[in-house]
Protein backbone atom coordinates (compact mmCIF):
# COMPACT_ATOMS: atom_id res chain seq x y z
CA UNK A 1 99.98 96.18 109.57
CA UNK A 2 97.83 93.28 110.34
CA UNK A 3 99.21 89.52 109.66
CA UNK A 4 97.08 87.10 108.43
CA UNK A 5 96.81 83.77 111.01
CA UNK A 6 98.18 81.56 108.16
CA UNK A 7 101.24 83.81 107.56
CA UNK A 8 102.03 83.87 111.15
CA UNK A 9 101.71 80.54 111.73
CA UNK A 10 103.90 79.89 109.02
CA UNK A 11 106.41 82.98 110.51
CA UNK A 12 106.06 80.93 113.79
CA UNK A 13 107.37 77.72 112.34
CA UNK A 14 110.14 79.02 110.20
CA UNK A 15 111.65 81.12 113.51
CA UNK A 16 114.81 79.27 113.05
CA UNK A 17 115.10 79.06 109.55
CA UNK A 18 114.67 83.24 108.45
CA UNK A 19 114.89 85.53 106.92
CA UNK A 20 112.35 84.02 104.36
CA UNK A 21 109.63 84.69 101.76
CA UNK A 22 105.83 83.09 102.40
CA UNK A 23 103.39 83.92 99.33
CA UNK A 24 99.87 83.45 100.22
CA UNK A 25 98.55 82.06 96.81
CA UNK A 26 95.17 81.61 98.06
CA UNK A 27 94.82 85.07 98.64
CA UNK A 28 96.46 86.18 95.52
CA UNK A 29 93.99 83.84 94.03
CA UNK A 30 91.03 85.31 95.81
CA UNK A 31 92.39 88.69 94.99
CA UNK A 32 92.97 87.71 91.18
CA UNK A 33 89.33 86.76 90.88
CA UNK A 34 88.04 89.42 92.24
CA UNK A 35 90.14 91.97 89.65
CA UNK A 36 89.33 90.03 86.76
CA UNK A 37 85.51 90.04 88.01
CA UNK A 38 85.26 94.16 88.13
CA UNK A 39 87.75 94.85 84.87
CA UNK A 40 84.14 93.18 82.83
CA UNK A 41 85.48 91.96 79.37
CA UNK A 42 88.50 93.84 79.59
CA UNK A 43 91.55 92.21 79.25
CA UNK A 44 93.97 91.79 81.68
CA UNK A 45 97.66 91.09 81.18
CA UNK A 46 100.04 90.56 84.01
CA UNK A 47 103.32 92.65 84.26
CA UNK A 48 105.77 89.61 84.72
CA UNK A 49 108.60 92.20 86.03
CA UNK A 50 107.05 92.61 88.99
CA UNK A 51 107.50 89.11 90.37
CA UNK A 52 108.53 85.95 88.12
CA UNK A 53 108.02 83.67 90.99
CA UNK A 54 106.72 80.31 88.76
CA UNK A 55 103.38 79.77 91.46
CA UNK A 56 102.56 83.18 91.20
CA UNK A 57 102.78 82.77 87.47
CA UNK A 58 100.38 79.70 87.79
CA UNK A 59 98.08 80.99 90.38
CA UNK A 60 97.12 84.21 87.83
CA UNK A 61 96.45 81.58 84.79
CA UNK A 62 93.38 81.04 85.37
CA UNK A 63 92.59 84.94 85.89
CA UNK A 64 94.94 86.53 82.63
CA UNK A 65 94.23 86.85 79.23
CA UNK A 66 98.45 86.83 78.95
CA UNK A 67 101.07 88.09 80.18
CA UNK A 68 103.49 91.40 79.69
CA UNK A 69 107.22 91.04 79.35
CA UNK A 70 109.85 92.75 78.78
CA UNK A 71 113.18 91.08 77.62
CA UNK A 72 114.05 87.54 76.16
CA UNK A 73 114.65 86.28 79.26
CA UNK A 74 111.05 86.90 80.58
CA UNK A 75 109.92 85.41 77.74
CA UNK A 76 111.91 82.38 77.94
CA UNK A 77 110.99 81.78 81.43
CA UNK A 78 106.85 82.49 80.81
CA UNK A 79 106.98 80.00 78.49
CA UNK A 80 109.08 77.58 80.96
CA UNK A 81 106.32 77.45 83.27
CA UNK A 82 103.41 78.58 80.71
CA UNK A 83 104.21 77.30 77.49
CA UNK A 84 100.93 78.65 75.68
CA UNK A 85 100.46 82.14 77.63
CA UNK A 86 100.02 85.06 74.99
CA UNK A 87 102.72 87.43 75.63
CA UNK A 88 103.16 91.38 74.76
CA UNK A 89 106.97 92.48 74.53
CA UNK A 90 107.57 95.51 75.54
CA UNK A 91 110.31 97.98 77.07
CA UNK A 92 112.42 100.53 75.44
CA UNK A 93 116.01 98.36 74.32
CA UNK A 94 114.62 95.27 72.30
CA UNK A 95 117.80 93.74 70.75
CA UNK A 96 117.69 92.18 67.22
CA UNK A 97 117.12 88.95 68.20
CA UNK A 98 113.93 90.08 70.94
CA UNK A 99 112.56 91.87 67.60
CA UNK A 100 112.08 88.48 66.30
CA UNK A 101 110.66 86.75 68.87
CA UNK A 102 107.16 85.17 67.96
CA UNK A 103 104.64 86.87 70.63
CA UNK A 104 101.36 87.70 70.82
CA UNK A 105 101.79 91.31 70.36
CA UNK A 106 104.98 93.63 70.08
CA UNK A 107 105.53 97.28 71.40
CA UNK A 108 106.95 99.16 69.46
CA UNK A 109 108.91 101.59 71.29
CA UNK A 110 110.02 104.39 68.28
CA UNK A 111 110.90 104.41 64.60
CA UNK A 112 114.24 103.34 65.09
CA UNK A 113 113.23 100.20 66.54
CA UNK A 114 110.35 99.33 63.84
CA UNK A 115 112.99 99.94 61.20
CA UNK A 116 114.60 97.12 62.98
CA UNK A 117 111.82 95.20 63.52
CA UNK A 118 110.77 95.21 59.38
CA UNK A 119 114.32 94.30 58.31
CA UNK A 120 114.34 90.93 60.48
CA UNK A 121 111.76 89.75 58.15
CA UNK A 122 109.50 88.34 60.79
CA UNK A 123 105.74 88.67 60.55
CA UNK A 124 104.60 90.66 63.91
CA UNK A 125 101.50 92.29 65.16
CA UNK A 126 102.31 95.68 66.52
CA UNK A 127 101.42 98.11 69.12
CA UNK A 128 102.55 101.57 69.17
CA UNK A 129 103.60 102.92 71.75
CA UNK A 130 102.60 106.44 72.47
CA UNK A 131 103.46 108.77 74.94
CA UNK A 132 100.76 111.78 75.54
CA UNK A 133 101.84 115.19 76.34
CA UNK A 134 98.83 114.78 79.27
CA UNK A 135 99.33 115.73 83.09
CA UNK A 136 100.29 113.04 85.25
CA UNK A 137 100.21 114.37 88.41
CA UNK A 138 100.05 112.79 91.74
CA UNK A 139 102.22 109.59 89.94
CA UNK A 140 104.54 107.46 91.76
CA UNK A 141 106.64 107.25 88.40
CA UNK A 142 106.43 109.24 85.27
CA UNK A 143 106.77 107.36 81.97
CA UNK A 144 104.63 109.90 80.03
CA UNK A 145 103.42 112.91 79.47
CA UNK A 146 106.72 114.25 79.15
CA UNK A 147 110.37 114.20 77.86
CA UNK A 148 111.37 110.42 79.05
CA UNK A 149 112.83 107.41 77.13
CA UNK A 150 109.45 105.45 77.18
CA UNK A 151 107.12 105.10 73.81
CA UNK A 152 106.81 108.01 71.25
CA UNK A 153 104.88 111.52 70.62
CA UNK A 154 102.29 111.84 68.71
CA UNK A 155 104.73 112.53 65.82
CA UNK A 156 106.54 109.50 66.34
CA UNK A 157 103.17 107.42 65.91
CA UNK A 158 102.77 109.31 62.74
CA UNK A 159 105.80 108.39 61.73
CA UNK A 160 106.04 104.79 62.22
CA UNK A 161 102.34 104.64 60.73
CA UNK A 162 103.86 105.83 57.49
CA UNK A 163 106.78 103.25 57.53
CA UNK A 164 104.01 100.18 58.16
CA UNK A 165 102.19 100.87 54.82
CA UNK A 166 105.04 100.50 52.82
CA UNK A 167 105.26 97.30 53.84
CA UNK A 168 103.19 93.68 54.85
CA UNK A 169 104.94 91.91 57.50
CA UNK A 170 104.54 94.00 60.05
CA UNK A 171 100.93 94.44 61.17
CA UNK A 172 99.56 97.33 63.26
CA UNK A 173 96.97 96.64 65.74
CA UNK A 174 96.79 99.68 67.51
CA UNK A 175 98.35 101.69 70.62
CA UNK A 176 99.86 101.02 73.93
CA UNK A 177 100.31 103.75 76.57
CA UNK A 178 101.75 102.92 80.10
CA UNK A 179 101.97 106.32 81.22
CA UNK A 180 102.23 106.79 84.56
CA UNK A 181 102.55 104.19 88.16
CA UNK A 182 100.61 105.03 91.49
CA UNK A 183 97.60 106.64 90.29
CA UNK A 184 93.76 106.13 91.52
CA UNK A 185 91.22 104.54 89.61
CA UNK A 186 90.01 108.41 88.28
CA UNK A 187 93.60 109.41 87.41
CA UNK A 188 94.20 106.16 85.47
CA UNK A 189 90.28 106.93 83.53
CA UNK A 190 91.62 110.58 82.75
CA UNK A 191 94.62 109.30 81.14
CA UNK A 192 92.64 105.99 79.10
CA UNK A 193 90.11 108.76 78.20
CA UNK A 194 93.63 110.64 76.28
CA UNK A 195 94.79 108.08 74.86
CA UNK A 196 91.75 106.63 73.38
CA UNK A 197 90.92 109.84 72.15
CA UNK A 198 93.88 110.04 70.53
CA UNK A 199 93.60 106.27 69.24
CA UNK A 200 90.33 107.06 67.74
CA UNK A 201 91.83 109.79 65.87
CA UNK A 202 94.01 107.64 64.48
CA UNK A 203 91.51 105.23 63.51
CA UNK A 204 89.44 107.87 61.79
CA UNK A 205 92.00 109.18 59.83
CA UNK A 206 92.49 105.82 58.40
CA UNK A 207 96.12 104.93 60.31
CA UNK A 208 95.00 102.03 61.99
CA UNK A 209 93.19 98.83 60.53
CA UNK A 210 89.34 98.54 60.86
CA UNK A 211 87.54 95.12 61.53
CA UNK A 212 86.98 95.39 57.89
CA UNK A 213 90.30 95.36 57.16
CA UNK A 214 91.18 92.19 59.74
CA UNK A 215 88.23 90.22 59.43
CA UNK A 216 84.77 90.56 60.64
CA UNK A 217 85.13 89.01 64.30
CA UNK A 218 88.47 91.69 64.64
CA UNK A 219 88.47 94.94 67.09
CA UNK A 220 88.46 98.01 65.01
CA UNK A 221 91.56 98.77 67.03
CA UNK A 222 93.23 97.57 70.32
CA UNK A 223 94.03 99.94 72.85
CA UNK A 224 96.70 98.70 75.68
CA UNK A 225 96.23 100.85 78.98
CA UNK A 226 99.35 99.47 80.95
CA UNK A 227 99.32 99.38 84.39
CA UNK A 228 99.93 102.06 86.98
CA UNK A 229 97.20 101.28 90.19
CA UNK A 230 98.15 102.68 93.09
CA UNK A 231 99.47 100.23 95.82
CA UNK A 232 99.67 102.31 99.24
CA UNK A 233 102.64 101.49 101.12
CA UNK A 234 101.49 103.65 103.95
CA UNK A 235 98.09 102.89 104.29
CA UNK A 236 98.09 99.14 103.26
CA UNK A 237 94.02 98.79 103.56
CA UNK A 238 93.72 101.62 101.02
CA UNK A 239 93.23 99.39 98.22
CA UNK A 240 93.03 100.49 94.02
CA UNK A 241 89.42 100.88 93.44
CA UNK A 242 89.15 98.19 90.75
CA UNK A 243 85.32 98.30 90.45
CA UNK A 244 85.24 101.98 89.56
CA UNK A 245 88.61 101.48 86.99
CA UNK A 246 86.31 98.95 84.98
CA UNK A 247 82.84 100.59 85.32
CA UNK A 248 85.05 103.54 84.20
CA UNK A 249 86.31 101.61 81.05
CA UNK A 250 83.40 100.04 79.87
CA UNK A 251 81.65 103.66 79.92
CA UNK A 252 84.56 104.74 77.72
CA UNK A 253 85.04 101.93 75.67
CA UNK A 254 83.13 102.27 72.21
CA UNK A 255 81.83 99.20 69.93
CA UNK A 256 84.88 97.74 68.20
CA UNK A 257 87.28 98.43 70.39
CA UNK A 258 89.53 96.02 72.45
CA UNK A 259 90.82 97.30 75.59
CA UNK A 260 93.49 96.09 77.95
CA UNK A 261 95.67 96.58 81.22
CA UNK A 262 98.81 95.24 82.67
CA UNK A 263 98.92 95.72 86.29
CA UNK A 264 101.88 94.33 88.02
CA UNK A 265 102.45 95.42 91.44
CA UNK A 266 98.36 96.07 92.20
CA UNK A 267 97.96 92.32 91.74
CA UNK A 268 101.11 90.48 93.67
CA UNK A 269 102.38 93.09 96.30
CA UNK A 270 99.59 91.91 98.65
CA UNK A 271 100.26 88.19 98.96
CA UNK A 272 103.94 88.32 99.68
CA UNK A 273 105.51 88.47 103.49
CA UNK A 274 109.52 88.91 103.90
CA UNK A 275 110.07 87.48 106.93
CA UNK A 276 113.15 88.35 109.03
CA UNK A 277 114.16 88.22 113.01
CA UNK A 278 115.62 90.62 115.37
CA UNK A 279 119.57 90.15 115.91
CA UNK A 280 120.13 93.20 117.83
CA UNK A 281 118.68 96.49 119.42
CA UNK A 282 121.20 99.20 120.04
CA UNK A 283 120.46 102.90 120.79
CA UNK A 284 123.04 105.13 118.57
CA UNK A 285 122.72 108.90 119.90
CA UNK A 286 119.62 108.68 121.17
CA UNK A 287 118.09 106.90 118.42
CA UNK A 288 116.68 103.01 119.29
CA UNK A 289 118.01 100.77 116.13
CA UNK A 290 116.35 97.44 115.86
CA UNK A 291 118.78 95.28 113.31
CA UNK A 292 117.26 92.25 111.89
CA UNK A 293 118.18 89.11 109.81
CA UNK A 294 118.28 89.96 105.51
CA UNK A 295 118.28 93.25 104.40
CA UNK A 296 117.13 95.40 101.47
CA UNK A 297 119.38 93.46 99.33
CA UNK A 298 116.39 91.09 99.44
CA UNK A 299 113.93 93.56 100.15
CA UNK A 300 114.83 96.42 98.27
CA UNK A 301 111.48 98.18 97.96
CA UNK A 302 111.56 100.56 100.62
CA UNK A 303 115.54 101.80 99.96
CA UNK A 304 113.92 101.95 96.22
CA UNK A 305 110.70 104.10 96.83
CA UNK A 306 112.00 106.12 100.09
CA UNK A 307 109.36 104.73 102.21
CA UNK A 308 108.58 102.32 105.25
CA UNK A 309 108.10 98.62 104.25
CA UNK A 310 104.75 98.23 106.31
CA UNK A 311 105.08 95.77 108.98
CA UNK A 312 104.00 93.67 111.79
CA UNK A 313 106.01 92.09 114.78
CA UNK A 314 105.58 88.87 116.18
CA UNK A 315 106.87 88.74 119.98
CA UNK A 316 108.34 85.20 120.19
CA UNK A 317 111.84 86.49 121.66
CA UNK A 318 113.68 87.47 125.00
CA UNK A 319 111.47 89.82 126.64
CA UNK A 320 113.44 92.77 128.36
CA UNK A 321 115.98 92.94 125.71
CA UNK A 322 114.73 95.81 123.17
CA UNK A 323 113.13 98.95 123.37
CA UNK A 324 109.41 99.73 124.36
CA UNK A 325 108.67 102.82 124.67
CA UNK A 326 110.45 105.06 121.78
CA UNK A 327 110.27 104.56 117.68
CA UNK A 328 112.26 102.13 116.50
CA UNK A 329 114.17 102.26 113.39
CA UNK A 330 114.35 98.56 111.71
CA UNK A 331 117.57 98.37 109.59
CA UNK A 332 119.46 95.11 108.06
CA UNK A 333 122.69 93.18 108.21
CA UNK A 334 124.66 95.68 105.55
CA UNK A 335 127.25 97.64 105.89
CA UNK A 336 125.61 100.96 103.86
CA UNK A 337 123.42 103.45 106.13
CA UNK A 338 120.66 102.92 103.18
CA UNK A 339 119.84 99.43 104.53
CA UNK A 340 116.79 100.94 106.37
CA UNK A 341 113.23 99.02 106.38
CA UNK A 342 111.26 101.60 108.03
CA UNK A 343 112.10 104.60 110.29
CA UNK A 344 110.99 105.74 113.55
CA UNK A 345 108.00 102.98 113.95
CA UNK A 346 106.19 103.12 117.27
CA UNK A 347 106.69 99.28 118.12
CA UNK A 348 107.69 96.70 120.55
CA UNK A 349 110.58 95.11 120.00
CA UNK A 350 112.92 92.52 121.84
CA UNK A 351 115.91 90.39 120.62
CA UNK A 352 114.61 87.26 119.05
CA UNK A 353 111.14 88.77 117.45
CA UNK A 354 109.97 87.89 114.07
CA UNK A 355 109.56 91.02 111.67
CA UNK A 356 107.05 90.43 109.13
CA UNK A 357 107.10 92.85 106.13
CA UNK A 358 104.21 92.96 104.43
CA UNK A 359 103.49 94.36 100.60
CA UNK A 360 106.48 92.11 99.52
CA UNK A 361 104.85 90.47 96.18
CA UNK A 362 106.05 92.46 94.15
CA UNK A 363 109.30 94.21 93.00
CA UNK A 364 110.88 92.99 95.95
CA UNK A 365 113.41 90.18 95.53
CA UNK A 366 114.12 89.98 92.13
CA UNK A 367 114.69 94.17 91.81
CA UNK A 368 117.34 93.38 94.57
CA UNK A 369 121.11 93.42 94.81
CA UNK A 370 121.34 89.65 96.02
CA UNK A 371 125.07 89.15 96.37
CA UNK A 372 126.53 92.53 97.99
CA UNK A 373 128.09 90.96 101.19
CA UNK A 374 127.02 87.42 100.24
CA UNK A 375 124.57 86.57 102.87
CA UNK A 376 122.47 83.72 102.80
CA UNK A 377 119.67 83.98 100.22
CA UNK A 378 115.89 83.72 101.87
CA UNK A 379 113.76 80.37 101.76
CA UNK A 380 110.57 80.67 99.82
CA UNK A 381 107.27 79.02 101.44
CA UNK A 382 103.71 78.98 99.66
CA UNK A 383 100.45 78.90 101.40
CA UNK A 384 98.18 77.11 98.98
């Protein structure tokens, strides 16, 4: 893939000093901008788990109505570095004491875990979370439409509806659905189209609060989208078609209603480079190896996913020592045969090169297994 000027320059002057992490936070914030320009008056939430990083926090302020977490931790450290961000809890294991944490808005996952929720006693405002028996074809990850641990059926909805109007503490605001990851701006519409549908159903059968019931300037009933735009890993310039997603949503969305989406990995992934350099290439029965500094315990994206970590190579090493003219496998410094970047990439390669991996903003180093083998950890370096 292509390398911007400023992340090679950087790349350039950290040679010595890799492998390493460079954020581009002026594109993230030019990226940002543009997202929250197309989504309209739709909210947008940012999915903290898929990068923490404090300036990436800070850079998508100014851009996000809050931001989505999903354990006590996250929500200690959001409010570390954003002390009045809204937040919405979610995720399917909320202990006792994440149940009474005082957030924006809660997800409630199933029954179970609004029984628990009502007996701590603390006021909350509440979002089901509801998982559609809908197709979900074509997704990267499945977390509806199906059999799987995530959110409730329709039943389940019903259920915990019934359990809220015995009681005033906890307050129900309306649904969540987070159905489905890696899906095109049409694939995301059919699925808000279900689940509004079945929202409004809801809402006309009397389940969920009207503005009447929460005060005049009040959505009838908030609808939470999640996340789930595609990010192509092998195509990088084949970007989610945000204009269409929030043309698309403000067609569906009817007076009243409060709409709003978490993406993650559609908003970060682009702005982060893992930087590494080339240690060694070796040809192992016939196949050219190209072993660089790090590993997929700081990049674990690719071992994750089963794909190749896009890259780009920067030829500031010993020319003569790799391999030109055969695909190149680019693996790490660990001793497991999964600790492969990308395989059989038509490349140039020679001892000493820089390896930038782009798409490495998100779910990257913190979904990694830091410490197996205790190598160095990477520097981190922000382009402002």
């Amino acid at each position: 893939m292509n390398i911007p000027d400023r992340v090679r320059e950087r790349a350039e002057r950290l040679a010595d000093a890799l492998p390493a992490y460079v954020y581009d936070l002026a594109a993230l914030d030019r990226h940002a901008a543009a997202v929250r320009a197309a989504l309209r008056d739709v909210e947008l939430y940012y999915a903290v788990k898929a990068n923490p990083d404090p300036a990436l926090l800070r850079a998508l302020a100014p851009y996000a109505d809050g931001f989505e977490v999903s354990s006590g931790g996250e929500v200690a450290h959001v409010r570390s570095v954003l002390p009045r961000a809204r937040l919405a809890f979610g995720g399917p294991g909320k202990t006792d004491a994440e149940l009474a944490l005082d957030v924006h808005r809660l997800h409630v996952e199933s029954p179970g875990e609004l029984r628990r929720l009502i007996e701590t006693g603390a006021p909350a405002d509440a979002l089901l979370r509801v998982n559609l028996a809908v197709p979900v074809q074509g997704a990267a990850l499945a977390m509806g439409g199906g059999a799987t641990p995530f959110g409730m059926d329709p039943g389940g909805v019903r259920e915990c509806l019934s359990l809220l109007r015995r009681q005033n503490r906890v307050r129900p605001r309306g649904l969540h659905a987070h159905l489905a990851s890696g899906l095109r701006a049409p694939d995301l519409l059919d699925l808000a189209k279900a689940v509004l549908g079945f929202a409004r159903d809801l809402s006309g059968e009397g389940h969920i609060p009207t503005s009447r019931d929460l005060g005049q300037d009040a959505p009838a009933v908030e609808v939470d989208l999640g996340g789930g735009m595609a990010v192509s890993y092998h195509d990088p310039s084949e970007l989610f078609d945000w204009e269409t997603y929030g043309r698309g949503l403000a067609e569906l969305r009817e007076p009243g209603e409060l709409l709003r989406v978490e993406p993650g990995r559609a908003l970060t992934a682009y702005c982060g480079w893992y930087l590494t350099r080339v240690i060694d290439v070796k040809r192992v029965h016939g196949e050219v190896f190209a072993v660089v500094t790090g590993g997929t315990h700081h990049l674990r994206t690719p071992a994750a996913k089963g794909h190749d970590q896009p890259l780009a190579v920067l030829p500031t090493g010993r020319p003569g020592t790799g391999a030109t003219t055969e695909p190149v496998t680019v693996v790490g410094q660990l001793c497991t045969p999964k600790d492969v970047f990308a395989r059989r990439i038509p490349m140039t390669v020679d001892v000493g090169d820089i390896v930038a991996f782009g798409l490495a903003g998100a779910y990257a180093w913190t979904i990694s297994h830091h410490d197996f083998l205790m190598h160095p950890k990477p520097g981190f370096h922000y382009l402002t």
